[in-house]
Protein backbone atom coordinates (compact mmCIF):
# COMPACT_ATOMS: atom_id res chain seq x y z
CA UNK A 1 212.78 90.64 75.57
CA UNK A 2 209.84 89.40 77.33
CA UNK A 3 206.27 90.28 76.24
CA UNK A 4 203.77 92.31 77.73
CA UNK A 5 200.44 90.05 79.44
CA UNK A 6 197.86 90.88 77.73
CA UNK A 7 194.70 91.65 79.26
CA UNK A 8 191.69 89.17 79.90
CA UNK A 9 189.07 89.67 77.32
CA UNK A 10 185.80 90.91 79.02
CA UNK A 11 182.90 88.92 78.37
CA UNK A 12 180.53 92.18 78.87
CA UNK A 13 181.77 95.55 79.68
CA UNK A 14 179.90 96.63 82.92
CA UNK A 15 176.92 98.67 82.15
CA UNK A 16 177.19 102.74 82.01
CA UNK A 17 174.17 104.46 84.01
CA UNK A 18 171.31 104.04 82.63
CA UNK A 19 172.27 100.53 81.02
CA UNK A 20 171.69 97.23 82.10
CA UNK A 21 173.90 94.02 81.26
CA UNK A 22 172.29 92.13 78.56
CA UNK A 23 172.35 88.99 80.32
CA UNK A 24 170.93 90.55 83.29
CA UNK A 25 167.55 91.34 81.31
CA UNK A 26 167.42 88.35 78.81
CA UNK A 27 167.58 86.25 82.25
CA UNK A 28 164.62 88.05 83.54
CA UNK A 29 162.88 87.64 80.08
CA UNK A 30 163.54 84.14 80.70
CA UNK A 31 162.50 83.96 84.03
CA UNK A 32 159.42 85.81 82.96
CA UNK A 33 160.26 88.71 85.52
CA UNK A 34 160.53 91.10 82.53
CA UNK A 35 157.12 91.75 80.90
CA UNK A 36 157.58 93.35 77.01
CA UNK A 37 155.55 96.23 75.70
CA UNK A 38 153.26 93.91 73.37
CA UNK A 39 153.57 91.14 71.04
CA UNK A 40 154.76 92.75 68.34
CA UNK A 41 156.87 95.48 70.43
CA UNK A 42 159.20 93.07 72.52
CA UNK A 43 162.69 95.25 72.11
CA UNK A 44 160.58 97.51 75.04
CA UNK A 45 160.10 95.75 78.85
CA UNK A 46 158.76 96.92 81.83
CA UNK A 47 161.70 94.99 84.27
CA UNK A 48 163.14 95.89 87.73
CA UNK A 49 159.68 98.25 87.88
CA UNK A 50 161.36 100.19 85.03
CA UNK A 51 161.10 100.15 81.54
CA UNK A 52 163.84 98.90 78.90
CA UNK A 53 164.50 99.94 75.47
CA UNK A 54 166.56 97.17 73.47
CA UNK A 55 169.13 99.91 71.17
CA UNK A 56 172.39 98.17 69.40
CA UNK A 57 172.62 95.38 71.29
CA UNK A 58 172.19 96.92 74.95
CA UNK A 59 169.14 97.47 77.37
CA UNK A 60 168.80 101.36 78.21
CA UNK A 61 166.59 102.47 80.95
CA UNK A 62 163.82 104.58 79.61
CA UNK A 63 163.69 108.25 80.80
CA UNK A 64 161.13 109.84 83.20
CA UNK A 65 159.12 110.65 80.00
CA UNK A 66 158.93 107.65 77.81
CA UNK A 67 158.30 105.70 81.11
CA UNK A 68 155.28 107.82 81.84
CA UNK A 69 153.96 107.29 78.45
CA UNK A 70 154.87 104.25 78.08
CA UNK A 71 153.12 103.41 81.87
CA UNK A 72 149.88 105.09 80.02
CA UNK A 73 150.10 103.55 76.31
CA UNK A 74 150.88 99.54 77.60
CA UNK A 75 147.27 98.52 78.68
CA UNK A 76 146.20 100.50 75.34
CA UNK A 77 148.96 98.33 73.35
CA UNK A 78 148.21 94.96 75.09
CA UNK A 79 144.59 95.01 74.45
CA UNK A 80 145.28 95.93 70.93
CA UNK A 81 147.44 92.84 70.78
CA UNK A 82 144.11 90.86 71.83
CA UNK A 83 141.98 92.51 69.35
CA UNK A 84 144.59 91.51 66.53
CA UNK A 85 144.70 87.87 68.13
CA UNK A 86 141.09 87.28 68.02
CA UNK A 87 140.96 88.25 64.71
CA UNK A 88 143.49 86.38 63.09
CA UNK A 89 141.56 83.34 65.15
CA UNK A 90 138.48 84.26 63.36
CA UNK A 91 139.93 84.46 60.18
CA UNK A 92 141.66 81.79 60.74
CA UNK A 93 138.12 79.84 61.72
CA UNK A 94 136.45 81.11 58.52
CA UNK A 95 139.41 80.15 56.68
CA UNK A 96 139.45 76.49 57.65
CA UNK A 97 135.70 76.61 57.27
CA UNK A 98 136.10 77.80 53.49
CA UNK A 99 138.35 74.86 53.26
CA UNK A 100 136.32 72.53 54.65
CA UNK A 101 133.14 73.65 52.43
CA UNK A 102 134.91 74.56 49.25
CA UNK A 103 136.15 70.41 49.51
CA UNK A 104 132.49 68.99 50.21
CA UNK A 105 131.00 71.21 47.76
CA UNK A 106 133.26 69.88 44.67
CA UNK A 107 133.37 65.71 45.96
CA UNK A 108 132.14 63.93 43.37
CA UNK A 109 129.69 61.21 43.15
């Protein structure tokens, strides 16, 4: 008896509404076309001129109300991620500077 073909295996089952193919965002990621929310917060892009959450292993399209707080919040998030930059710089200036005296100040003779 002969058996059934089996079916290809898909590679990536085409997106429901409000998805998008994985590949089709990490690409733009890539590509830098796809901006994330902040440094920390990079499972959320603004892509396509929407925004993306990253949720168990898919992109979803934000709704009409995350995207319009999420449109309000980003330049508040990014300049926080500045802030924290700078300030790890500094500290990490002072740091090195601590270093540097703390060794001069116990050389010996």
């Amino acid at each position: 008896m002969p058996r059934p073909a089996r079916p290809a295996p898909a590679t990536e089952p085409a997106p429901a509404a409000g998805t998008s193919a994985s590949s089709e965002i990490e690409a733009a990621i890539a590509a830098g076309q796809a901006e994330p929310l902040g440094e920390v917060i990079r499972y959320i892009v603004r892509c396509q001129g929407s925004w993306w959450v990253r949720a168990n292993g898919r992109w979803l399209a934000a709704g009409t109300e995350l995207s319009n707080l999420l449109d309000t919040e980003a330049p508040r998030l990014r300049a926080q991620d500045v802030a924290v930059g700078r300030r790890a710089a500094i500290r990490g200036a002072i740091a090195l500077t601590r270093g540097v005296t703390s060794t001069a100040d116990h050389s010996g003779p």
